[in-house]
PDB file of N, CA and C in Angstrom:
ATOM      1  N   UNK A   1       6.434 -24.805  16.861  1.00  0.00           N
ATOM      2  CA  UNK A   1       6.338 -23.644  16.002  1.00  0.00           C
ATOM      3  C   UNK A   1       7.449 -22.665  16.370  1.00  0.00           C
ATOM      4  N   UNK A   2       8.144 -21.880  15.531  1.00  0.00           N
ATOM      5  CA  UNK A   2       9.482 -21.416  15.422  1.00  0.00           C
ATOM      6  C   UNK A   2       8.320 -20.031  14.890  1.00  0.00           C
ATOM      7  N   UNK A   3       9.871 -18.251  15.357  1.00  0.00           N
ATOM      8  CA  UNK A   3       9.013 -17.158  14.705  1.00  0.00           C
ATOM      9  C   UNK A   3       9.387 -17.512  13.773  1.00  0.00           C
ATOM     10  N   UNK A   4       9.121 -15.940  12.874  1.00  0.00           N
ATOM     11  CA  UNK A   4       8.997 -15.808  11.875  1.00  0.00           C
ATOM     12  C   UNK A   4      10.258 -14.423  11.514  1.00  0.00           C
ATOM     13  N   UNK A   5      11.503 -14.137  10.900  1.00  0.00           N
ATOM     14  CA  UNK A   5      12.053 -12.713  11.174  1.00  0.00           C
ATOM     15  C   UNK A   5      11.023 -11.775   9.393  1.00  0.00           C
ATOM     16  N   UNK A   6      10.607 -10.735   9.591  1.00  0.00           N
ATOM     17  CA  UNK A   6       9.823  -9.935   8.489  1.00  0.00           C
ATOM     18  C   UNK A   6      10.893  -8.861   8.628  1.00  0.00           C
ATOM     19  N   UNK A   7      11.111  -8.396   7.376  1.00  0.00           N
ATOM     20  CA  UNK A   7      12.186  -7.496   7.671  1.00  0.00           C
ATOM     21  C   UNK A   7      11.390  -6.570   6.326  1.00  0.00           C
ATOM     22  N   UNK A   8      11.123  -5.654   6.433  1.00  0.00           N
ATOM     23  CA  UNK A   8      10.769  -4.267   5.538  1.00  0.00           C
ATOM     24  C   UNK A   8      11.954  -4.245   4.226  1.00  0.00           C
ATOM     25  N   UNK A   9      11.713  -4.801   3.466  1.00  0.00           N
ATOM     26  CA  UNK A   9      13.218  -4.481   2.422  1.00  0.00           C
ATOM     27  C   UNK A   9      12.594  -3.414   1.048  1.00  0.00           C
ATOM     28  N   UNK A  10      11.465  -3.278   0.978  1.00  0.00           N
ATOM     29  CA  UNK A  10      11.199  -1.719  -0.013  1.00  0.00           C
ATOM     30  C   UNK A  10       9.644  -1.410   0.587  1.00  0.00           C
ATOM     31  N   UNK A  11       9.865   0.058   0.844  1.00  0.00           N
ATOM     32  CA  UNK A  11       8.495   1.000   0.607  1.00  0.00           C
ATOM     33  C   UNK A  11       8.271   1.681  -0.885  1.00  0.00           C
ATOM     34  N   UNK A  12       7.375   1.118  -1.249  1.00  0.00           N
ATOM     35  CA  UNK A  12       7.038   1.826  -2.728  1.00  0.00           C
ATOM     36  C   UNK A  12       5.889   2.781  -2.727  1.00  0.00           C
ATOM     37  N   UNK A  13       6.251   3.384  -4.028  1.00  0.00           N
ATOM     38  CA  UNK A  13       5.440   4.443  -4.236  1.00  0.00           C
ATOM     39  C   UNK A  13       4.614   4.549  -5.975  1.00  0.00           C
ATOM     40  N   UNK A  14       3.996   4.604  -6.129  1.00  0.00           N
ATOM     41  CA  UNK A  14       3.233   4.313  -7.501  1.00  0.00           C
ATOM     42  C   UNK A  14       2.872   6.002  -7.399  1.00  0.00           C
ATOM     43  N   UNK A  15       3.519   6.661  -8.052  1.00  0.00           N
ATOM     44  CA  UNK A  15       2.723   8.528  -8.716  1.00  0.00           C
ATOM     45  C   UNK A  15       1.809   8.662  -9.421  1.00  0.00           C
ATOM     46  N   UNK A  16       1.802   7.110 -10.494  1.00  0.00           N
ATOM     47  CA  UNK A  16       1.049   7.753 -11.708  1.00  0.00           C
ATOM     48  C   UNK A  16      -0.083   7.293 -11.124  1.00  0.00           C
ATOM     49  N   UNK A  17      -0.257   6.072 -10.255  1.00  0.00           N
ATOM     50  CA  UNK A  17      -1.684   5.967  -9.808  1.00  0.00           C
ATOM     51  C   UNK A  17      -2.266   6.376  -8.699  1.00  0.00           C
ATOM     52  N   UNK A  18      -0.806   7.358  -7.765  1.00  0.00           N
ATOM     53  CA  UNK A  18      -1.410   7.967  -6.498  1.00  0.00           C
ATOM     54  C   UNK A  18      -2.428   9.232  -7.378  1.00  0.00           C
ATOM     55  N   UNK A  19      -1.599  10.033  -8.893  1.00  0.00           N
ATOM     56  CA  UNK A  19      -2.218  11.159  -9.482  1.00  0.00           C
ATOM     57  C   UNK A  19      -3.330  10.722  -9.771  1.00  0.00           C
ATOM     58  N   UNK A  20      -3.738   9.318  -9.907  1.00  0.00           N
ATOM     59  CA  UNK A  20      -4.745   9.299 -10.656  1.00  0.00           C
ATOM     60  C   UNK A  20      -6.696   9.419  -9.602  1.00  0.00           C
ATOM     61  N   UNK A  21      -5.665   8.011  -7.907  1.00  0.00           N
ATOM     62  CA  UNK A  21      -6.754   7.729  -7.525  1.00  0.00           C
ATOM     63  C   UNK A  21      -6.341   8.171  -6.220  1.00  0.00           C
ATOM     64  N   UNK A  22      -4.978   8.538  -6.257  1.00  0.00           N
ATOM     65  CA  UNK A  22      -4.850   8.629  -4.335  1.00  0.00           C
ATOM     66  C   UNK A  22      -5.465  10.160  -3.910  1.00  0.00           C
ATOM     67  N   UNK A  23      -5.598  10.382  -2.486  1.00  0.00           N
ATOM     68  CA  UNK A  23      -5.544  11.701  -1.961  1.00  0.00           C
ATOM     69  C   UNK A  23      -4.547  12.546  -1.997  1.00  0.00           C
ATOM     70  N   UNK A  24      -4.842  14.126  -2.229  1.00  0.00           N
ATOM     71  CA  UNK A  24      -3.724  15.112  -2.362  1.00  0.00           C
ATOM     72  C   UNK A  24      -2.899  14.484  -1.291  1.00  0.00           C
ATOM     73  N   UNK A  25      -1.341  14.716  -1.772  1.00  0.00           N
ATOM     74  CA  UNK A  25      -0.342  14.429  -0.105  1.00  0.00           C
ATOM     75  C   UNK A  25      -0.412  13.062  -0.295  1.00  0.00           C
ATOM     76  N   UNK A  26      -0.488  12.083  -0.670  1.00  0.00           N
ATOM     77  CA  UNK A  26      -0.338  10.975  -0.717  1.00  0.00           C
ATOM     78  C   UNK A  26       0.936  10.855  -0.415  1.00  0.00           C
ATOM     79  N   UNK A  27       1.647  10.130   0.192  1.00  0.00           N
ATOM     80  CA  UNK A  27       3.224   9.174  -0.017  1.00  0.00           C
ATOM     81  C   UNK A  27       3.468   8.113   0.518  1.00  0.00           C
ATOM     82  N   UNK A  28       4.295   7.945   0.328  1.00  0.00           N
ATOM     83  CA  UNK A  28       4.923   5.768   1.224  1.00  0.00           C
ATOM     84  C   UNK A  28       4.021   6.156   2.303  1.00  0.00           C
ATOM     85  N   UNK A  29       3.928   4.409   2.388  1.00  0.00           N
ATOM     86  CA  UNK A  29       3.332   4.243   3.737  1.00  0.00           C
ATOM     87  C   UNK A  29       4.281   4.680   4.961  1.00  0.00           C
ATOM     88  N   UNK A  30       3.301   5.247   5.900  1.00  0.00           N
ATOM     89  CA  UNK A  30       3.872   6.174   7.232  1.00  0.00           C
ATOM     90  C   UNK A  30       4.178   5.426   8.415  1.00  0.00           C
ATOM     91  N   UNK A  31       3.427   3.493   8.191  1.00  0.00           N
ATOM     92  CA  UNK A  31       4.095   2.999   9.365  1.00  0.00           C
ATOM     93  C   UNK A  31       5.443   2.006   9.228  1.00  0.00           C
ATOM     94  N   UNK A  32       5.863   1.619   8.121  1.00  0.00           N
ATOM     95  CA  UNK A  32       6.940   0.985   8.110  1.00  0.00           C
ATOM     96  C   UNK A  32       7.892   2.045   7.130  1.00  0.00           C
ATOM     97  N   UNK A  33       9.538   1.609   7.407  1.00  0.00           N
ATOM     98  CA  UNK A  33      10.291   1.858   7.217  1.00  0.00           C
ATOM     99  C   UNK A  33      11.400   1.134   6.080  1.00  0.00           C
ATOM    100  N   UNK A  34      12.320   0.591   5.394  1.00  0.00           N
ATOM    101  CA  UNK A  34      12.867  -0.099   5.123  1.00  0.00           C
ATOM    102  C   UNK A  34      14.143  -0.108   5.875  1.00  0.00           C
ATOM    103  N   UNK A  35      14.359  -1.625   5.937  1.00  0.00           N
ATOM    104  CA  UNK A  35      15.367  -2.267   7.237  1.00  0.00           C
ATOM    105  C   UNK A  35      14.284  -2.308   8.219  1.00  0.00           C
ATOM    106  N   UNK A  36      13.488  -2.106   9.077  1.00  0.00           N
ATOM    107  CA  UNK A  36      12.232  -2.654  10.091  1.00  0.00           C
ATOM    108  C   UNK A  36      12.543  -4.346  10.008  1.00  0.00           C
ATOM    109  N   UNK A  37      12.740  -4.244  11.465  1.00  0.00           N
ATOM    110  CA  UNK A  37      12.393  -5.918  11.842  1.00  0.00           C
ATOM    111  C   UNK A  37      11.560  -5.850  12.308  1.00  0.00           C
ATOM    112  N   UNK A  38      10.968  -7.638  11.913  1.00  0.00           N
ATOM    113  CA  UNK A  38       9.817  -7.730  13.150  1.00  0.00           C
ATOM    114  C   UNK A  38       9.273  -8.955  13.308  1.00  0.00           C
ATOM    115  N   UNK A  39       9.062  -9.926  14.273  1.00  0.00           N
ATOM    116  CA  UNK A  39       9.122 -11.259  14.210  1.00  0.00           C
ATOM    117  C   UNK A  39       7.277 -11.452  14.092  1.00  0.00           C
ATOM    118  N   UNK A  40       7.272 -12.888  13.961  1.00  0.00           N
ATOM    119  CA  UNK A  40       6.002 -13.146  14.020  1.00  0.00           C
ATOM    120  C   UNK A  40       5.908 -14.850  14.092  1.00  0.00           C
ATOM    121  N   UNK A  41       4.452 -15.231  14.503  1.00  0.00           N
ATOM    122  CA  UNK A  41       4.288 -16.831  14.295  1.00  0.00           C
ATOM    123  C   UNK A  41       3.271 -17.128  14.139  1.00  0.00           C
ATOM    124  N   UNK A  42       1.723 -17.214  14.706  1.00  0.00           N
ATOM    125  CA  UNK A  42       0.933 -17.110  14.439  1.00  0.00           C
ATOM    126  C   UNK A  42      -0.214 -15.999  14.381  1.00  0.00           C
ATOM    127  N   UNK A  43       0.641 -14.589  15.252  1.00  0.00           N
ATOM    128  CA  UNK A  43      -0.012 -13.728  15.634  1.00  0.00           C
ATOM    129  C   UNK A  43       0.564 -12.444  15.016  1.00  0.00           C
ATOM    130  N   UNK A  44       0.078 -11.346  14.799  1.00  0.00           N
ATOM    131  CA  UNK A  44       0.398 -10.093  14.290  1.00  0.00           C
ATOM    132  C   UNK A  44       1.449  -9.451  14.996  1.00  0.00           C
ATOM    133  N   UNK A  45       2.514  -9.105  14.687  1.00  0.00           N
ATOM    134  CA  UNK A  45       3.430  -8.126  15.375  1.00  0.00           C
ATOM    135  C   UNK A  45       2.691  -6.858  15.579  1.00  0.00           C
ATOM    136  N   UNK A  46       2.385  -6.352  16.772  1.00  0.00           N
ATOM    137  CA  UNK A  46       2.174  -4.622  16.895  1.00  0.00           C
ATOM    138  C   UNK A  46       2.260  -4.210  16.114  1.00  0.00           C
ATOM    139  N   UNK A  47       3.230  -4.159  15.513  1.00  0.00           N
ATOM    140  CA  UNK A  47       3.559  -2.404  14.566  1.00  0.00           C
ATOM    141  C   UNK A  47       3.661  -3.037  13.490  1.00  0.00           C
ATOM    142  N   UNK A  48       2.925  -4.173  12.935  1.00  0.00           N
ATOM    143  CA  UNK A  48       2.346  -4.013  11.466  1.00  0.00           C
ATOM    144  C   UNK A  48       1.054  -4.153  11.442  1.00  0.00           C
ATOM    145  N   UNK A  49       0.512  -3.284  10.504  1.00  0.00           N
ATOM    146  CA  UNK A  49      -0.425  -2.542  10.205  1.00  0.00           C
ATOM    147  C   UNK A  49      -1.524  -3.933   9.893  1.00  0.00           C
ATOM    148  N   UNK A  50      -2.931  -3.934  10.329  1.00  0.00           N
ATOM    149  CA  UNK A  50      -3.714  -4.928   9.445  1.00  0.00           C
ATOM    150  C   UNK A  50      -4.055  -5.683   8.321  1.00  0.00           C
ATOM    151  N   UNK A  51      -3.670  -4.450   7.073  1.00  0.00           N
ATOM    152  CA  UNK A  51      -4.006  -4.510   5.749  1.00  0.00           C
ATOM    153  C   UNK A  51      -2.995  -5.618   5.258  1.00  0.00           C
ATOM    154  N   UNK A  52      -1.686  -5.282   6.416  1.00  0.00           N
ATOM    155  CA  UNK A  52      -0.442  -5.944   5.396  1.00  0.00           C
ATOM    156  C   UNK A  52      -0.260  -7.135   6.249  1.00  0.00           C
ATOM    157  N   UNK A  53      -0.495  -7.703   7.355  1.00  0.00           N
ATOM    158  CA  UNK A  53      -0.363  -8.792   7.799  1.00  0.00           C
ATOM    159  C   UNK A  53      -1.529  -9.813   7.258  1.00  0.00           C
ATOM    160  N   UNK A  54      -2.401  -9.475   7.080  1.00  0.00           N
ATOM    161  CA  UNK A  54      -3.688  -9.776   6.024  1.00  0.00           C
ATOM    162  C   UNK A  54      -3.222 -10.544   4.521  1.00  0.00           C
ATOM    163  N   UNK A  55      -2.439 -10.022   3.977  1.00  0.00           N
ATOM    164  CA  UNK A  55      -1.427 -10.114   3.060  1.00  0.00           C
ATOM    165  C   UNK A  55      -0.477 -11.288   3.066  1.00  0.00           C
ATOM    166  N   UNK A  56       0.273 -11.068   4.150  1.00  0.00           N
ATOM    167  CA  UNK A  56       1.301 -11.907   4.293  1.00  0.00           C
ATOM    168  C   UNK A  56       1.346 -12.919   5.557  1.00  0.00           C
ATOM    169  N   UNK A  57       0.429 -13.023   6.450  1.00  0.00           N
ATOM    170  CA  UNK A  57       0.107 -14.162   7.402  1.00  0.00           C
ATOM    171  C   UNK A  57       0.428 -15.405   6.779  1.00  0.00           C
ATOM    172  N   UNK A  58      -0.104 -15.585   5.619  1.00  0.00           N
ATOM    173  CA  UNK A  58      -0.093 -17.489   5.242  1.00  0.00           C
ATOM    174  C   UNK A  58       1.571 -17.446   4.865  1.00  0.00           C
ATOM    175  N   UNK A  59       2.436 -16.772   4.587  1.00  0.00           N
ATOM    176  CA  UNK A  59       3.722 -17.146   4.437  1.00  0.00           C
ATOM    177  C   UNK A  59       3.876 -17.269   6.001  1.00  0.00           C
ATOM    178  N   UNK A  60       3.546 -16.495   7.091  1.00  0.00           N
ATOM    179  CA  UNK A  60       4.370 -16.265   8.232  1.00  0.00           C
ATOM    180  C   UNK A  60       3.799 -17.852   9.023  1.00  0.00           C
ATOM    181  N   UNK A  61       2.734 -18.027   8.839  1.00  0.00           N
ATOM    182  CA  UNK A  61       2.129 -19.160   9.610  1.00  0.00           C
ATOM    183  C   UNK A  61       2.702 -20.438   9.095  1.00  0.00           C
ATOM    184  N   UNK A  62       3.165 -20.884   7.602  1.00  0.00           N
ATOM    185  CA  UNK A  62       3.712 -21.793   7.073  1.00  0.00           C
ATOM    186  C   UNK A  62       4.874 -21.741   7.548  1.00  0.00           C
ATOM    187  N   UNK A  63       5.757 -20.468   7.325  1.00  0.00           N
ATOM    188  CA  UNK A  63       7.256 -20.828   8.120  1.00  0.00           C
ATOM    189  C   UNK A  63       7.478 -21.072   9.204  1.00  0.00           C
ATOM    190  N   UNK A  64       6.377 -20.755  10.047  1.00  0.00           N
ATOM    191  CA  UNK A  64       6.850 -20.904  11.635  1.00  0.00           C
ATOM    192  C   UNK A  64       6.236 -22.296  11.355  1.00  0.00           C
ATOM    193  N   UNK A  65       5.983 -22.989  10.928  1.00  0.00           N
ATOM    194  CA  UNK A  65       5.882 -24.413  10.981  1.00  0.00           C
ATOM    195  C   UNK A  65       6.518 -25.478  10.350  1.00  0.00           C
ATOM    196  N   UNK A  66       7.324 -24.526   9.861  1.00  0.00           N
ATOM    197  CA  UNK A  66       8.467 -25.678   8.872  1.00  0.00           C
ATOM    198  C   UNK A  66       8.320 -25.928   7.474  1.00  0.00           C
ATOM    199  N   UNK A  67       7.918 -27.510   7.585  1.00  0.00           N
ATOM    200  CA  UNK A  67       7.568 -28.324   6.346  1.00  0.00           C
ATOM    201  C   UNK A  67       6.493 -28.461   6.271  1.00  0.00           C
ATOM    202  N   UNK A  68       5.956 -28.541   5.057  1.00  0.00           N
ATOM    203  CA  UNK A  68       4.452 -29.028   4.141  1.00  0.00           C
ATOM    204  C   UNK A  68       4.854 -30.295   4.330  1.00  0.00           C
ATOM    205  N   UNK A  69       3.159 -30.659   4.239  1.00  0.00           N
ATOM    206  CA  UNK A  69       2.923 -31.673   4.297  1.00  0.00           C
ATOM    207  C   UNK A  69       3.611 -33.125   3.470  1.00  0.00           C
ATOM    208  N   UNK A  70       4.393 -32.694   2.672  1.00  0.00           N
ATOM    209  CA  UNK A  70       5.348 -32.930   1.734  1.00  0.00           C
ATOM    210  C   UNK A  70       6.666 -33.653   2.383  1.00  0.00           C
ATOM    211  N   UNK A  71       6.873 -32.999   3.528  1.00  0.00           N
ATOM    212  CA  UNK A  71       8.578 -32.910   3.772  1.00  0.00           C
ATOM    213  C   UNK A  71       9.191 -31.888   3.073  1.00  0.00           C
ATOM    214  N   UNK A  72       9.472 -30.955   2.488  1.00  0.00           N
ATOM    215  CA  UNK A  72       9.529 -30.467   1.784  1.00  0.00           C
ATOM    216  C   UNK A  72       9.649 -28.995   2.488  1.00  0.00           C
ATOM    217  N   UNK A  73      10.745 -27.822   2.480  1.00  0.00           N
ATOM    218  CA  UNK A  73      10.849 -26.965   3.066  1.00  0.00           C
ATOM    219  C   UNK A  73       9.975 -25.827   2.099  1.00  0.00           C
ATOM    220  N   UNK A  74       8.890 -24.715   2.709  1.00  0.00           N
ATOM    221  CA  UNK A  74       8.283 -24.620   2.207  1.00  0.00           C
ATOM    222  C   UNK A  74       8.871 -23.327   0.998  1.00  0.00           C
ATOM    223  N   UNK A  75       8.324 -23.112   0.132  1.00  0.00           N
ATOM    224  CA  UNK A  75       8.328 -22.323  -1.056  1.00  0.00           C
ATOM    225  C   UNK A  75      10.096 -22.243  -1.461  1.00  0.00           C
ATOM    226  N   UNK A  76      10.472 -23.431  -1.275  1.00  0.00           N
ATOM    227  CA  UNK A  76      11.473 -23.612  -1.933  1.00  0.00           C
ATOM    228  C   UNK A  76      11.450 -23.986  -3.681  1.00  0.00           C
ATOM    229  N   UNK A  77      12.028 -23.412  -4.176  1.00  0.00           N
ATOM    230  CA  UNK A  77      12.003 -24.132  -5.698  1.00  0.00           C
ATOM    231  C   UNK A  77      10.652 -23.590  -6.104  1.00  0.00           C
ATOM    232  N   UNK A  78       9.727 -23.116  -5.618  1.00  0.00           N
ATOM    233  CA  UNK A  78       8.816 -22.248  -6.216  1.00  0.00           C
ATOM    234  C   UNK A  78       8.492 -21.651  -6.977  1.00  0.00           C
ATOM    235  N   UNK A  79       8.780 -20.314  -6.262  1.00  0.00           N
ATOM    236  CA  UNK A  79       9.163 -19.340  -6.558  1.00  0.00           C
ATOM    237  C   UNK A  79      10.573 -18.385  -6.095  1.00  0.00           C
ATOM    238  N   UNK A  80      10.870 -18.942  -5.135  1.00  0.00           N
ATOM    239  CA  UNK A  80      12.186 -18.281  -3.963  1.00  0.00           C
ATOM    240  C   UNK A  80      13.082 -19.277  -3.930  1.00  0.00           C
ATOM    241  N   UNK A  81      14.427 -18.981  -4.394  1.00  0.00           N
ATOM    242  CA  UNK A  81      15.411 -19.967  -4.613  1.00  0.00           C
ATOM    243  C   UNK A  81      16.404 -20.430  -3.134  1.00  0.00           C
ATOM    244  N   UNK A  82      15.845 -19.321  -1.743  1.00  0.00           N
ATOM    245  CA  UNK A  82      16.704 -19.774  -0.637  1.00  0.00           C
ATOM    246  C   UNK A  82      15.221 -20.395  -0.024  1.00  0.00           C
ATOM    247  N   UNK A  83      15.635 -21.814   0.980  1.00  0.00           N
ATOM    248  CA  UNK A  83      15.167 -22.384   1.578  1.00  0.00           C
ATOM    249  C   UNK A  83      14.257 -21.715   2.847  1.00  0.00           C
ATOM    250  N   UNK A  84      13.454 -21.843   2.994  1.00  0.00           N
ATOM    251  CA  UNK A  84      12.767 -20.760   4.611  1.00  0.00           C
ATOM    252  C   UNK A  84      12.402 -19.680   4.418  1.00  0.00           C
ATOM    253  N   UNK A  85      11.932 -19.270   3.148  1.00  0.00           N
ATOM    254  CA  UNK A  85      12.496 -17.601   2.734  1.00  0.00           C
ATOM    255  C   UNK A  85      10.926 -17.608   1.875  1.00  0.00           C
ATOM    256  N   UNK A  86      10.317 -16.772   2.289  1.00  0.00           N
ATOM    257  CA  UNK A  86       9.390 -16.061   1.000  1.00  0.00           C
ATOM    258  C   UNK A  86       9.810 -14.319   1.316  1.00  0.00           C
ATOM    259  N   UNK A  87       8.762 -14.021   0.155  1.00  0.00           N
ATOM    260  CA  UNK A  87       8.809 -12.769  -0.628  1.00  0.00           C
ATOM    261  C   UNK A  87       7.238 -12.151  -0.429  1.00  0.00           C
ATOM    262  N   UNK A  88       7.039 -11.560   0.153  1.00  0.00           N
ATOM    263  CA  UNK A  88       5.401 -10.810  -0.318  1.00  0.00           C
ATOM    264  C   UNK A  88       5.449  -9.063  -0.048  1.00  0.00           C
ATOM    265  N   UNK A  89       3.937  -8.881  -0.369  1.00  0.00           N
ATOM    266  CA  UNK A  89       4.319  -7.120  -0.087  1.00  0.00           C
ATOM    267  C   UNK A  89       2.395  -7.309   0.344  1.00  0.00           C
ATOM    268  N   UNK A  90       2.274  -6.312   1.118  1.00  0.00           N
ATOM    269  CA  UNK A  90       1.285  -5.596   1.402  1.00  0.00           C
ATOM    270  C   UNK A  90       0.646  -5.100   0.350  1.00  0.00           C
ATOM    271  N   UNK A  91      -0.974  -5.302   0.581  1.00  0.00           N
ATOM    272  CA  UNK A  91      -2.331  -5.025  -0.424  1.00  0.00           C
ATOM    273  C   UNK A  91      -2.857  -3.846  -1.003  1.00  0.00           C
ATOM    274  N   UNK A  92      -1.619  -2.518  -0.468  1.00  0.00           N
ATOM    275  CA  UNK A  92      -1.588  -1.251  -1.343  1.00  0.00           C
ATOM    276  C   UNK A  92      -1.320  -1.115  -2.580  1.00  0.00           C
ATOM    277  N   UNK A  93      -2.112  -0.966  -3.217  1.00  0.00           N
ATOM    278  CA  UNK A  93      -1.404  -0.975  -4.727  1.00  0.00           C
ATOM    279  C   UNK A  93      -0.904   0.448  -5.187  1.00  0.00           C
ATOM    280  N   UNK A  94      -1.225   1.419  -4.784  1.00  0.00           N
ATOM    281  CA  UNK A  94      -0.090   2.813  -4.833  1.00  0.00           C
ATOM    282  C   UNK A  94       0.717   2.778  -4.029  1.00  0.00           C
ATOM    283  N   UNK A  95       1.004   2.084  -2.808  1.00  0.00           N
ATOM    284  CA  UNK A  95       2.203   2.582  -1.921  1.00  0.00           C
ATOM    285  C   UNK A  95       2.487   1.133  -0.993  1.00  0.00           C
ATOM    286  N   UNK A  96       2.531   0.210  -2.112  1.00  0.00           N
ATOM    287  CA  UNK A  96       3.122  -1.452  -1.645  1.00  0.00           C
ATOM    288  C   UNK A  96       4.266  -1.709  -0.407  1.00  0.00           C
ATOM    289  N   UNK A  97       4.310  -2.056   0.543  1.00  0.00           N
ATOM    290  CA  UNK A  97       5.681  -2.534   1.135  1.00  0.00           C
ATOM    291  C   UNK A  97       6.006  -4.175   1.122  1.00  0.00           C
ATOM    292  N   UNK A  98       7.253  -4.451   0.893  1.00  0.00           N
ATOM    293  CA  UNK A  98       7.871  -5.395   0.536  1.00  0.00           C
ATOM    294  C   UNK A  98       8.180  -6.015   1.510  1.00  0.00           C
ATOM    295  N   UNK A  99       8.402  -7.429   1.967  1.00  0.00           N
ATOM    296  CA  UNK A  99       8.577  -7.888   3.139  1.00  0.00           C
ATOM    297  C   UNK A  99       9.495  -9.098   2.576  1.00  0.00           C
ATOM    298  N   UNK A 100      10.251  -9.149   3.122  1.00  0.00           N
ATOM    299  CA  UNK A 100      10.838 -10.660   3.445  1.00  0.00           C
ATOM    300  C   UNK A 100      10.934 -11.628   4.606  1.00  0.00           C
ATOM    301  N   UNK A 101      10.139 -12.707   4.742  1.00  0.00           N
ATOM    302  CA  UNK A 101       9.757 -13.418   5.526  1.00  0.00           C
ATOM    303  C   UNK A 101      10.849 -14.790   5.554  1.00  0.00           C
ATOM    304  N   UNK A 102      11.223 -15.226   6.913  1.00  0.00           N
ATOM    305  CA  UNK A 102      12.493 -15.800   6.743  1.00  0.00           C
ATOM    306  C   UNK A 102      12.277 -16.484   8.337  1.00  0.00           C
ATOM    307  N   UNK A 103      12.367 -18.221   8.268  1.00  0.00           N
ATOM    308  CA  UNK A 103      11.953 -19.057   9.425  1.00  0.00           C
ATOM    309  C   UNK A 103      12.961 -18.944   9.867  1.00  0.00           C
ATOM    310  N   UNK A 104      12.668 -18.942  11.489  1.00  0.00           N
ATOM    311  CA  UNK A 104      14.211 -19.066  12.345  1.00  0.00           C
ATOM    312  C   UNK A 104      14.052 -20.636  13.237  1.00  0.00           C
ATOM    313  N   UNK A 105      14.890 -20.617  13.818  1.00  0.00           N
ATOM    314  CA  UNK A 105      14.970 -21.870  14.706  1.00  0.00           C
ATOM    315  C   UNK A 105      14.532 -21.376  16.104  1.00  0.00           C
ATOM    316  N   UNK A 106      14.427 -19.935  16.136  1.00  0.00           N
ATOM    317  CA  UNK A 106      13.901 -19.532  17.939  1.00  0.00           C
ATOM    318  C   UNK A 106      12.204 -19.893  17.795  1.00  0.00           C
ATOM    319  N   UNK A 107      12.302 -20.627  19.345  1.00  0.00           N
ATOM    320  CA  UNK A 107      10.829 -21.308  19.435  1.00  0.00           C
ATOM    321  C   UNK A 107       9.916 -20.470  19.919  1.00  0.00           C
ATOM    322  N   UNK A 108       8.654 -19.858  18.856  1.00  0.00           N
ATOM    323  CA  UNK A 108       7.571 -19.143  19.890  1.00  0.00           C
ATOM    324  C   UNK A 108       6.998 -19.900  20.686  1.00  0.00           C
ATOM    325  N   UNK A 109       6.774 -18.545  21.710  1.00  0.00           N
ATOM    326  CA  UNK A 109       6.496 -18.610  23.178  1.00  0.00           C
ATOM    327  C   UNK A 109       4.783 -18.938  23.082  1.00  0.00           C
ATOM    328  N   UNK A 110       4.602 -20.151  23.774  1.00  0.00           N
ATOM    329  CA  UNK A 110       3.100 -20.241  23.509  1.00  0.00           C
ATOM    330  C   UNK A 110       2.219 -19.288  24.264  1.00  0.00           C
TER     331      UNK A 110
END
């Protein structure tokens, strides 16, 4: 099993549905950033939040393992046109963050 690199590439913000359902003061989420690295393999990096590793674990656990059962590099030709590479965002729906999840060849540490 190989990590995983997660890299923060958008914090979003939804107004019309923070006005509608969020709390006064609402804005982007307060623990990630865009550009944030952060590796992963089967386990949660620290400094991402529950909600959003919740979210995006089954991409991180598939890449650090390669190939499907297939042979087949995973979510290639999918939906994501580079090889090793997904796309997900965190389960906020007013204030989403975007992640790009991307297999490396460094081996996690068991």
């Amino acid at each position: 099993m190989n990590k995983v690199k997660i890299t923060v590439l958008e914090t979003t913000f939804n107004e019309r549905l923070a006005k509608l359902y969020g709390v006064p003061g609402l804005a982007k989420c307060p623990f990630m950033n865009e550009g944030d690295v952060l590796y992963a393999d089967y386990a949660k990096p620290p400094a991402l939040c529950d909600e959003a590793w919740k979210a995006i674990y089954k991409f991180a656990f598939a890449l650090a393992h390669g190939v499907g059962s297939d042979g087949k590099l995973l979510y290639h030709g999918d939906w994501i046109r580079t090889p090793g590479v997904a796309i997900g965002s965190c389960n906020d729906g007013i204030r989403p963050v975007i992640f790009k999840l991307e297999a490396t060849d460094e081996p996690s540490i068991p």
